[in-house]
PDB file of N, CA and C in Angstrom:
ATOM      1  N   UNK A   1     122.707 101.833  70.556  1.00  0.00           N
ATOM      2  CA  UNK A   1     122.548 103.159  71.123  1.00  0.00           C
ATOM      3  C   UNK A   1     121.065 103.508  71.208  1.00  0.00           C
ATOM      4  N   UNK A   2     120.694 103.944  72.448  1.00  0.00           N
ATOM      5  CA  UNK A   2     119.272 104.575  72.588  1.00  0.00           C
ATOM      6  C   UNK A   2     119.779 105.926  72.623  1.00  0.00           C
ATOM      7  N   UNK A   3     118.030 106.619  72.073  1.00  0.00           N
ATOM      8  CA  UNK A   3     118.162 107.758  72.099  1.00  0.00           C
ATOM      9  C   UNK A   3     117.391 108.358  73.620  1.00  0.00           C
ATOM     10  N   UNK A   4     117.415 109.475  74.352  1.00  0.00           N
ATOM     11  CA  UNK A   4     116.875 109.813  75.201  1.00  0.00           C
ATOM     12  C   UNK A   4     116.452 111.189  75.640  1.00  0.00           C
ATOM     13  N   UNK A   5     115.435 111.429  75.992  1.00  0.00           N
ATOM     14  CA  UNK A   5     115.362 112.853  75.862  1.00  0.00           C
ATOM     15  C   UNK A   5     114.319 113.308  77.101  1.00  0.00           C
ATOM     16  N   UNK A   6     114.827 114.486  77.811  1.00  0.00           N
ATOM     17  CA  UNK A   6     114.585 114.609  79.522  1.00  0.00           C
ATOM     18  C   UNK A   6     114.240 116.142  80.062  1.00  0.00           C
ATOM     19  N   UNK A   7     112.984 116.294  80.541  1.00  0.00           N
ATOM     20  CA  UNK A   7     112.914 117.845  80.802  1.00  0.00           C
ATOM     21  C   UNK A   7     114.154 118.216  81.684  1.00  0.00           C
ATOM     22  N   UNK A   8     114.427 119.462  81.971  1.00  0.00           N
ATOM     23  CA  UNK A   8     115.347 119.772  82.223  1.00  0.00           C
ATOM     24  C   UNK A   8     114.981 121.360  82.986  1.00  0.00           C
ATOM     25  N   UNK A   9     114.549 121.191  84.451  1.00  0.00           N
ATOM     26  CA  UNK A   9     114.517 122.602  85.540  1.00  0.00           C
ATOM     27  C   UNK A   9     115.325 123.615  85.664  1.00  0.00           C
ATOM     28  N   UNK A  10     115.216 124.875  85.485  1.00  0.00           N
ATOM     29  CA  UNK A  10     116.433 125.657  86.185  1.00  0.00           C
ATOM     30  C   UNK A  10     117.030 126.482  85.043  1.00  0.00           C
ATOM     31  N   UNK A  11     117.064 126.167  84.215  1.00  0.00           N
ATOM     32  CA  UNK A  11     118.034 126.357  82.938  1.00  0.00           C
ATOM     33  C   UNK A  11     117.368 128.207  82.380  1.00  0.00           C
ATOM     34  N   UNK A  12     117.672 128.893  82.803  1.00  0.00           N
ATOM     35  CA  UNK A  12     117.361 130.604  82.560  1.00  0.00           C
ATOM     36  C   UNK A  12     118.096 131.033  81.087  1.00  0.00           C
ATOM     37  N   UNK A  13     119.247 130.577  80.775  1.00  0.00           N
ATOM     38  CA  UNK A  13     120.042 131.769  79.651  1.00  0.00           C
ATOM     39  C   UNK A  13     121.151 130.413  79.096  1.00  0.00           C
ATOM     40  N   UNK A  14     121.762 130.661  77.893  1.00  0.00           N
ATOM     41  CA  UNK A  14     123.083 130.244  76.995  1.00  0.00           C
ATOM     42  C   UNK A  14     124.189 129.633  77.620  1.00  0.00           C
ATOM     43  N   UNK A  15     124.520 130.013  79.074  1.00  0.00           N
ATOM     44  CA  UNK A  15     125.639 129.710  79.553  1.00  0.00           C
ATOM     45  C   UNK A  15     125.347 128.672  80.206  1.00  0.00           C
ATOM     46  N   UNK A  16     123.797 128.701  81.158  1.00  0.00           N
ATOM     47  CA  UNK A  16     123.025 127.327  81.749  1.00  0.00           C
ATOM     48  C   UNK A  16     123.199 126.049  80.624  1.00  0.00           C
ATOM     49  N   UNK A  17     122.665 126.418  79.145  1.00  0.00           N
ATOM     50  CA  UNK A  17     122.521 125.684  78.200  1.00  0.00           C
ATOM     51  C   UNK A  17     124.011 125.250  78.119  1.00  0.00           C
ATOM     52  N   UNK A  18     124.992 125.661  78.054  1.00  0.00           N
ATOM     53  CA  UNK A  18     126.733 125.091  77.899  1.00  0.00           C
ATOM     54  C   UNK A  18     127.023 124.307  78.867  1.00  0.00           C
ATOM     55  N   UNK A  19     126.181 124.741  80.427  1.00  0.00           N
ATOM     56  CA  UNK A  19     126.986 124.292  81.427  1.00  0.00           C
ATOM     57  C   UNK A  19     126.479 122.514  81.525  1.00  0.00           C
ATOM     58  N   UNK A  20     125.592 122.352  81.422  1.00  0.00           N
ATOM     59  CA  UNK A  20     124.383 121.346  81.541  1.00  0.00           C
ATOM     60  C   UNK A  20     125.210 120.285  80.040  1.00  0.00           C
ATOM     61  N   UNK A  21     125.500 121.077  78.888  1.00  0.00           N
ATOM     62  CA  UNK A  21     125.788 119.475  78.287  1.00  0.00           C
ATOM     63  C   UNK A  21     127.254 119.492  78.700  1.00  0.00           C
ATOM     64  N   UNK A  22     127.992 120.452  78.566  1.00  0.00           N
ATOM     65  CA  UNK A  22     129.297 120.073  79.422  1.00  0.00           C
ATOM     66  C   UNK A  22     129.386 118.976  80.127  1.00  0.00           C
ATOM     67  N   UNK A  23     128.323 119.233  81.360  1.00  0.00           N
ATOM     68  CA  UNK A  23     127.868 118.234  82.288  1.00  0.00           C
ATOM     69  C   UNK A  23     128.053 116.359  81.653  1.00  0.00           C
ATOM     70  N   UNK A  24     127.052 116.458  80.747  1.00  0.00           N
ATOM     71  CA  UNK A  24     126.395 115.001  80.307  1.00  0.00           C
ATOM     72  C   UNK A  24     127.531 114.779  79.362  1.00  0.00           C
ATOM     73  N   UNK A  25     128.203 115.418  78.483  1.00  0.00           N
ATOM     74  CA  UNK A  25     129.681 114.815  77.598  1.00  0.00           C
ATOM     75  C   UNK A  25     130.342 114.284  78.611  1.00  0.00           C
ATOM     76  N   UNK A  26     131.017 114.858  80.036  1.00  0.00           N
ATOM     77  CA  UNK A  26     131.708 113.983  80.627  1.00  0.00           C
ATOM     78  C   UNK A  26     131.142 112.794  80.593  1.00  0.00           C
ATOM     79  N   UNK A  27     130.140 112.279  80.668  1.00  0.00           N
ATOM     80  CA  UNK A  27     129.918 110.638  80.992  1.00  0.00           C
ATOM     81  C   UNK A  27     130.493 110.112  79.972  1.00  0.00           C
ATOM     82  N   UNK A  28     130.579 109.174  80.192  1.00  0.00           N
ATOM     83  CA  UNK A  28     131.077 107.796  79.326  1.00  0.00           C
ATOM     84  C   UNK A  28     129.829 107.278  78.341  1.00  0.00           C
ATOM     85  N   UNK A  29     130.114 106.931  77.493  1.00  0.00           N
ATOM     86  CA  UNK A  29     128.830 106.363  76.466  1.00  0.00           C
ATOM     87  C   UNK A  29     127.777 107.390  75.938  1.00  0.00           C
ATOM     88  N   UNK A  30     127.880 108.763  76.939  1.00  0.00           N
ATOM     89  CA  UNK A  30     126.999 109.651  75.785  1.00  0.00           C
ATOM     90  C   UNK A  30     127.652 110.371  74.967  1.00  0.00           C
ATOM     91  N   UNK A  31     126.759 110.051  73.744  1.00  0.00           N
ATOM     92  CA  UNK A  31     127.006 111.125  72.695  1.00  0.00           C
ATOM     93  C   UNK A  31     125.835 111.921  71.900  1.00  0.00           C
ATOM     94  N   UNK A  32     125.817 112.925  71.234  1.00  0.00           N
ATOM     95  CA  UNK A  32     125.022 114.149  70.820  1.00  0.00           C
ATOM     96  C   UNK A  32     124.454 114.472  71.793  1.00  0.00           C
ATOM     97  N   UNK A  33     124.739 114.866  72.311  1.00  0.00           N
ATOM     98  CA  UNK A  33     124.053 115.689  73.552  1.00  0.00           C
ATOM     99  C   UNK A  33     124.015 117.030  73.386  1.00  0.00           C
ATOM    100  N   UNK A  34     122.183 117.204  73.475  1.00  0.00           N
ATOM    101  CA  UNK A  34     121.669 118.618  73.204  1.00  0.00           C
ATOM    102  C   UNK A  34     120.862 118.916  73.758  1.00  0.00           C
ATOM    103  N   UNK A  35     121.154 120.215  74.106  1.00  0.00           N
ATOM    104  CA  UNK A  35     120.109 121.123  75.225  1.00  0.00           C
ATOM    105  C   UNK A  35     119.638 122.224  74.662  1.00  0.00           C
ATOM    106  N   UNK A  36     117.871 122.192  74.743  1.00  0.00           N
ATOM    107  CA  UNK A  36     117.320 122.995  74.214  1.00  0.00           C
ATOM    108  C   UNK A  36     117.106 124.174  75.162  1.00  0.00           C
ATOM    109  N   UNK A  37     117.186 124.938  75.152  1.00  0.00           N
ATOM    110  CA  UNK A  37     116.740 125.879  76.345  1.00  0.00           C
ATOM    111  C   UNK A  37     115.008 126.622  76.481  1.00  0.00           C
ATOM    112  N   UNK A  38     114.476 126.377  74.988  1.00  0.00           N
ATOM    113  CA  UNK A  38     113.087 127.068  74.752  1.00  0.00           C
ATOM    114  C   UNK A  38     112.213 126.181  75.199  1.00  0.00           C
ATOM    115  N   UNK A  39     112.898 124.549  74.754  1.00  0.00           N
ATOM    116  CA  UNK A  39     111.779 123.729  74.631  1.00  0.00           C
ATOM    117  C   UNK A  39     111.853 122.610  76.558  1.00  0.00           C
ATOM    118  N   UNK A  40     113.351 123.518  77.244  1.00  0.00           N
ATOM    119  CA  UNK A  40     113.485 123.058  78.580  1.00  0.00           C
ATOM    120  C   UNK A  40     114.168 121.288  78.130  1.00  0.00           C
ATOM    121  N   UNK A  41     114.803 120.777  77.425  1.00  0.00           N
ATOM    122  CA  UNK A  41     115.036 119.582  77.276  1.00  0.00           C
ATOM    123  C   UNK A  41     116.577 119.291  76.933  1.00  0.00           C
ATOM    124  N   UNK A  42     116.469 118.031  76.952  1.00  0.00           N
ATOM    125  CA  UNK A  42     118.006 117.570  77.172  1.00  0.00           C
ATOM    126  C   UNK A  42     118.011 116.479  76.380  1.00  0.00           C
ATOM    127  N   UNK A  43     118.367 116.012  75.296  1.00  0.00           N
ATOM    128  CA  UNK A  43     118.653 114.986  74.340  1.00  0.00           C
ATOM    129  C   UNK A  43     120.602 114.499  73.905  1.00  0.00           C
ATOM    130  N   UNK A  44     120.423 113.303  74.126  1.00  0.00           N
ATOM    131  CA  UNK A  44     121.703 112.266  74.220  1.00  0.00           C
ATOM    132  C   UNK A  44     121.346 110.899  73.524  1.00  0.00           C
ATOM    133  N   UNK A  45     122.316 110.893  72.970  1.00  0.00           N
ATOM    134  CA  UNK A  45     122.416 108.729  72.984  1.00  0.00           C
ATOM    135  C   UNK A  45     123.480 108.069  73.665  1.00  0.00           C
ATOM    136  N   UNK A  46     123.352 107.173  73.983  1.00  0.00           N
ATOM    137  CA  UNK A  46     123.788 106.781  74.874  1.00  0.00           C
ATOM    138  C   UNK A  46     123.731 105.199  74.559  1.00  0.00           C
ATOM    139  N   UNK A  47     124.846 104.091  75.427  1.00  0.00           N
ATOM    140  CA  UNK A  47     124.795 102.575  75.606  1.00  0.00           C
ATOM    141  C   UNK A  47     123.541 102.184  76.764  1.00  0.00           C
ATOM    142  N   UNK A  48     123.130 101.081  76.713  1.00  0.00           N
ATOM    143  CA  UNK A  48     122.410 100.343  77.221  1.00  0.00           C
ATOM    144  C   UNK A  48     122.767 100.823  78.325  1.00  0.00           C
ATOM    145  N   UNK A  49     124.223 100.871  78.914  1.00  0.00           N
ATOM    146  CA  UNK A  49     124.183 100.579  80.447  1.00  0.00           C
ATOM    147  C   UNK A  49     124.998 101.938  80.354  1.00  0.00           C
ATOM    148  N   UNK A  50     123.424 102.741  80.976  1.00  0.00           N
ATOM    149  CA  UNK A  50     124.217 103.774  81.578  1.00  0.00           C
ATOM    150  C   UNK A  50     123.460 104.142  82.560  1.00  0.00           C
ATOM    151  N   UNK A  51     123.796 105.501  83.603  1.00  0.00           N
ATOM    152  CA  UNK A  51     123.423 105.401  84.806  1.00  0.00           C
ATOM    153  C   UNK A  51     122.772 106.845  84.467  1.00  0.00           C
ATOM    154  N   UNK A  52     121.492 107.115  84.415  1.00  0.00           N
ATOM    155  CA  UNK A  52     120.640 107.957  84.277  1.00  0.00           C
ATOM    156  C   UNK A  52     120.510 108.918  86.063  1.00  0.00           C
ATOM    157  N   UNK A  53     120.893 107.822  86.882  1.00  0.00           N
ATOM    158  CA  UNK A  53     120.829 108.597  88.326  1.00  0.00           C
ATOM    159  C   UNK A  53     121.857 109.400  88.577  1.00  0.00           C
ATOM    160  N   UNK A  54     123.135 108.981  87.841  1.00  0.00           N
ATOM    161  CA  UNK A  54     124.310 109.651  88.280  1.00  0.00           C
ATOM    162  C   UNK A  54     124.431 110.826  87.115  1.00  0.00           C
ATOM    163  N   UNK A  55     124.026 110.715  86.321  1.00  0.00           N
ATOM    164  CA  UNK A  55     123.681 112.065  85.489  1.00  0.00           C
ATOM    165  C   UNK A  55     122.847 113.185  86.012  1.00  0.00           C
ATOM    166  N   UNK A  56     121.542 112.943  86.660  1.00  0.00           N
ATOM    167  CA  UNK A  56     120.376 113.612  87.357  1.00  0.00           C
ATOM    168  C   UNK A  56     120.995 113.679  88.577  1.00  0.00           C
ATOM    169  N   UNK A  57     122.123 112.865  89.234  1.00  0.00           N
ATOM    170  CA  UNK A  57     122.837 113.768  90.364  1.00  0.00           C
ATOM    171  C   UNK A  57     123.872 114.873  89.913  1.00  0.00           C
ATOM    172  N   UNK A  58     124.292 114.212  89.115  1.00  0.00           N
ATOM    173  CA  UNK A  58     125.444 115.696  88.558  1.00  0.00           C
ATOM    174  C   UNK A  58     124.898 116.777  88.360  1.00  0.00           C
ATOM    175  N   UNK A  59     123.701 116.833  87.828  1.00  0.00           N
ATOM    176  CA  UNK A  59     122.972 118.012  87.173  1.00  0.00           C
ATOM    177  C   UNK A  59     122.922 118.704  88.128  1.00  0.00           C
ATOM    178  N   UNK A  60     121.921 118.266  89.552  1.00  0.00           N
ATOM    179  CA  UNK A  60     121.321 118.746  90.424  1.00  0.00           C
ATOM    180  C   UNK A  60     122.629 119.246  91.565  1.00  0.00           C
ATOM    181  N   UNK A  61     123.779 118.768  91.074  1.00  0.00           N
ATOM    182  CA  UNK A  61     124.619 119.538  91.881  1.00  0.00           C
ATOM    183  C   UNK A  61     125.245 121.041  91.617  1.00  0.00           C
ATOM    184  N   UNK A  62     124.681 121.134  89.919  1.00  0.00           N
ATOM    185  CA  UNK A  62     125.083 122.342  89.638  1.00  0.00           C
ATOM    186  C   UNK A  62     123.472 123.379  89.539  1.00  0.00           C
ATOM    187  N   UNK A  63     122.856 123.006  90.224  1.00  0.00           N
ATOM    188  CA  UNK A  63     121.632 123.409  90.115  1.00  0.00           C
ATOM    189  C   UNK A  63     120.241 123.252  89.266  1.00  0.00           C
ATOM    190  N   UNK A  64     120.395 122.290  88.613  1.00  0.00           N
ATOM    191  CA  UNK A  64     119.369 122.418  87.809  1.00  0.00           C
ATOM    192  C   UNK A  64     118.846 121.004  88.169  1.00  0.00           C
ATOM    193  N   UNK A  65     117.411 120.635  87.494  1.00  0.00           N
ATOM    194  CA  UNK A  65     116.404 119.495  87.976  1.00  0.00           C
ATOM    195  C   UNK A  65     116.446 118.461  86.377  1.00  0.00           C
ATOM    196  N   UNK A  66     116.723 117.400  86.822  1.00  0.00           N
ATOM    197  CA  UNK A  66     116.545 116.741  85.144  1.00  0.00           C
ATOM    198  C   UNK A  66     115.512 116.136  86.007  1.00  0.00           C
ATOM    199  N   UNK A  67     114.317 115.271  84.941  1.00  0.00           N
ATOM    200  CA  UNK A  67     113.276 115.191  85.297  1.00  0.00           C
ATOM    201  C   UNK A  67     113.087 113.569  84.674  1.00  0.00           C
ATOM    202  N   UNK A  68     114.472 112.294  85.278  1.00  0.00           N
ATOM    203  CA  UNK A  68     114.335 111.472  84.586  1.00  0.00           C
ATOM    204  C   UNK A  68     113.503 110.176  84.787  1.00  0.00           C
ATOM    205  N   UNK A  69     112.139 110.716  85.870  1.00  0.00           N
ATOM    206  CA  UNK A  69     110.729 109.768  85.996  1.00  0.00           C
ATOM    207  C   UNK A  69     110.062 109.781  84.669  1.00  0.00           C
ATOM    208  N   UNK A  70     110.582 111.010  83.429  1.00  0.00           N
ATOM    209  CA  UNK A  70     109.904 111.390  82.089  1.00  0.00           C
ATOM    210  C   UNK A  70     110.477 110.865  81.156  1.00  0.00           C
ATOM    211  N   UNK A  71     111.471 109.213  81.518  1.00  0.00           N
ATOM    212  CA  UNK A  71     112.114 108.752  80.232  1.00  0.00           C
ATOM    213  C   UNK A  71     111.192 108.393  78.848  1.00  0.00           C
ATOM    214  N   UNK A  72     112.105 108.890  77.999  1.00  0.00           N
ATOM    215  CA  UNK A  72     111.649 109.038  76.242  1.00  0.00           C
ATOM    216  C   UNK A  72     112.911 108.232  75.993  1.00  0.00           C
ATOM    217  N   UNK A  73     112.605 107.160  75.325  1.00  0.00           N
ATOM    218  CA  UNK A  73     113.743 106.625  74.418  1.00  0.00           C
ATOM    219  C   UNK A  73     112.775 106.339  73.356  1.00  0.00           C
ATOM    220  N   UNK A  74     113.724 105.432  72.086  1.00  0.00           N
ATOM    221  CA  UNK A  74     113.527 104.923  71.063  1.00  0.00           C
ATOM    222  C   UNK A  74     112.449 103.463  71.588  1.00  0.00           C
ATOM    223  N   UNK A  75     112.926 103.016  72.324  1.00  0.00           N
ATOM    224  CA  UNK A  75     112.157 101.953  72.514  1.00  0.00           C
ATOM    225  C   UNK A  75     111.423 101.662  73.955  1.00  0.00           C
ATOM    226  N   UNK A  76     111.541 103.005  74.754  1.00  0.00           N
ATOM    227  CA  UNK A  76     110.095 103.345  75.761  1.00  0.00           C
ATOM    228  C   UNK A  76     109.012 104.289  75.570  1.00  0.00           C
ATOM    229  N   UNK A  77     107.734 103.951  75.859  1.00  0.00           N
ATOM    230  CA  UNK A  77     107.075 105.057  76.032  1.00  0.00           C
ATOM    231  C   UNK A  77     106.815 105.224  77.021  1.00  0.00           C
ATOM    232  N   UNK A  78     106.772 106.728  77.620  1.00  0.00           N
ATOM    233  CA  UNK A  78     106.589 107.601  78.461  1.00  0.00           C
ATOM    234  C   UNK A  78     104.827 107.377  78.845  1.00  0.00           C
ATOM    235  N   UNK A  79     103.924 107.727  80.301  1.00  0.00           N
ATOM    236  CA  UNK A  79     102.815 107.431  80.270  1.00  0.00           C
ATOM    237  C   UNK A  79     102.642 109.226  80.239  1.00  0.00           C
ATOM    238  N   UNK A  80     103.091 109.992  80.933  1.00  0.00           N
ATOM    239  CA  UNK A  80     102.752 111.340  80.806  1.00  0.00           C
ATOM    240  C   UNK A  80     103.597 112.141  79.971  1.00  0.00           C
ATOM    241  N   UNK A  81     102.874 112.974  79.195  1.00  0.00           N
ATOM    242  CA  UNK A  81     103.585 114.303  78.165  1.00  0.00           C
ATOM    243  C   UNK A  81     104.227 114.769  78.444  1.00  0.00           C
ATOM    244  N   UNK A  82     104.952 115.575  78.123  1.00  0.00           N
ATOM    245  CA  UNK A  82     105.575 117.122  77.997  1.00  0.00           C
ATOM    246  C   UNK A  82     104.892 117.487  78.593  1.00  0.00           C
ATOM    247  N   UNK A  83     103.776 117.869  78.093  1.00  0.00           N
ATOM    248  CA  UNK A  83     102.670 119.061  78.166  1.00  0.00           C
ATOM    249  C   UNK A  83     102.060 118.722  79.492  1.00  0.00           C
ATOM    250  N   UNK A  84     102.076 117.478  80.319  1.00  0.00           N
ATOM    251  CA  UNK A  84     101.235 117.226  81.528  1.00  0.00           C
ATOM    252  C   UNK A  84     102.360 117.657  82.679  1.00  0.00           C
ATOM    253  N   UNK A  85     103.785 117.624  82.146  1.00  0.00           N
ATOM    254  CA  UNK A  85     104.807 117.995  82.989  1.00  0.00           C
ATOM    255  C   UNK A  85     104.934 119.470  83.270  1.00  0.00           C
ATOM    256  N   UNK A  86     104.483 120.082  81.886  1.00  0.00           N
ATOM    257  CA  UNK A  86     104.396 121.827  82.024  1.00  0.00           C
ATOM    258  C   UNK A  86     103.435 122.185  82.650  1.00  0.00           C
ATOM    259  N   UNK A  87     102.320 121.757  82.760  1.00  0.00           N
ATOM    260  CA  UNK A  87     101.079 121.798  83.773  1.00  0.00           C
ATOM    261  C   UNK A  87     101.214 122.048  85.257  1.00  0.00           C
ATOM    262  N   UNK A  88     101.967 120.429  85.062  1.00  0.00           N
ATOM    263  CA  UNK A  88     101.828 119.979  86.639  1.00  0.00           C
ATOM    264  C   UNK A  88     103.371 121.462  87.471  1.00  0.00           C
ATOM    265  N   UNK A  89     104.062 121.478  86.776  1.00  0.00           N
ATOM    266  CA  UNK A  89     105.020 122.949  86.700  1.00  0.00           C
ATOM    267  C   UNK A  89     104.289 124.085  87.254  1.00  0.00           C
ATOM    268  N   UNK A  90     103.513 124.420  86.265  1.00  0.00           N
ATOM    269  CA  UNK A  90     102.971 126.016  86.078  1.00  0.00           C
ATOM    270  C   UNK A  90     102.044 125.732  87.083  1.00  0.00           C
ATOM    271  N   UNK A  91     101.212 124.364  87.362  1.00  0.00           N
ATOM    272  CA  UNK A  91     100.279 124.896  89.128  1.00  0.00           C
ATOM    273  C   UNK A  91     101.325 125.054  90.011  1.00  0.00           C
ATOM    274  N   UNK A  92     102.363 124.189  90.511  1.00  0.00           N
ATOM    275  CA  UNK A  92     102.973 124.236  91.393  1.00  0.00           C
ATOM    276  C   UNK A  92     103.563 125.507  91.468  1.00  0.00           C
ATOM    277  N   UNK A  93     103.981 126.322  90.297  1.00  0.00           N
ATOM    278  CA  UNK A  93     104.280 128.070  90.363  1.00  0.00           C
ATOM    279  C   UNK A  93     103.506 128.798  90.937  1.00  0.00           C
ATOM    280  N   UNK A  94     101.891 128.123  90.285  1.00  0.00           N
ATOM    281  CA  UNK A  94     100.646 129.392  90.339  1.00  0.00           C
ATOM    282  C   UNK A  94     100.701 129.226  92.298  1.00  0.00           C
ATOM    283  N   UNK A  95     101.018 127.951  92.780  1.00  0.00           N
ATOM    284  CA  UNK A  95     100.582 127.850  94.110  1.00  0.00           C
ATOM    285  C   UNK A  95     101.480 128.242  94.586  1.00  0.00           C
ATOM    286  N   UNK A  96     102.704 127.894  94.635  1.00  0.00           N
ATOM    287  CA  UNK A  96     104.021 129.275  95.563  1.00  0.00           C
ATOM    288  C   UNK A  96     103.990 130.571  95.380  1.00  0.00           C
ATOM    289  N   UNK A  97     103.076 131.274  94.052  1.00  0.00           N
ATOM    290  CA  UNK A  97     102.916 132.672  94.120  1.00  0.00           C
ATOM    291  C   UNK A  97     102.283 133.256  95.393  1.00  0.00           C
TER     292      UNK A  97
END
């Protein structure tokens, strides 16, 4: 089991936070699946072979953005942060204002 953990767009209030792991329990092979809503993230474990696209399509059909170019596992590292993802976020806000 890897662990994995994925920003997560869209997500406003408690019920977003229910609807979203709702979402990721249906799959097959994940388990603990948790959604933070403060920290915008989405944490699961999961088997080797699972389909990270068809999760990030499910999501995005109920509206929200998983952000899984930002994979975190146990045994990847990520080249950009959190923090370069909240950045690159908050210009793209400052510039649609």
């Amino acid at each position: 089991m890897k662990k994995y953990s994925f920003p997560v767009e869209g997500m406003t209030c408690a019920s977003c936070v229910a609807r979203v792991e709702k979402i990721v329990k249906k799959f097959e092979n994940v388990k603990n699946v948790n959604v933070n809503l403060a920290n915008e993230t989405l944490t699961f474990e999961a088997e080797e072979k699972i389909d990270l696209n068809s999760i990030a399509k499910e999501i995005e059909d109920y509206g929200y953005k998983l952000k899984i170019d930002h994979i975190k596992s146990t045994s990847q590292k990520i080249s950009s942060s959190k923090d370069d993802f909240k950045d690159e976020f908050f210009e793209k806000l400052k510039t649609d204002f």
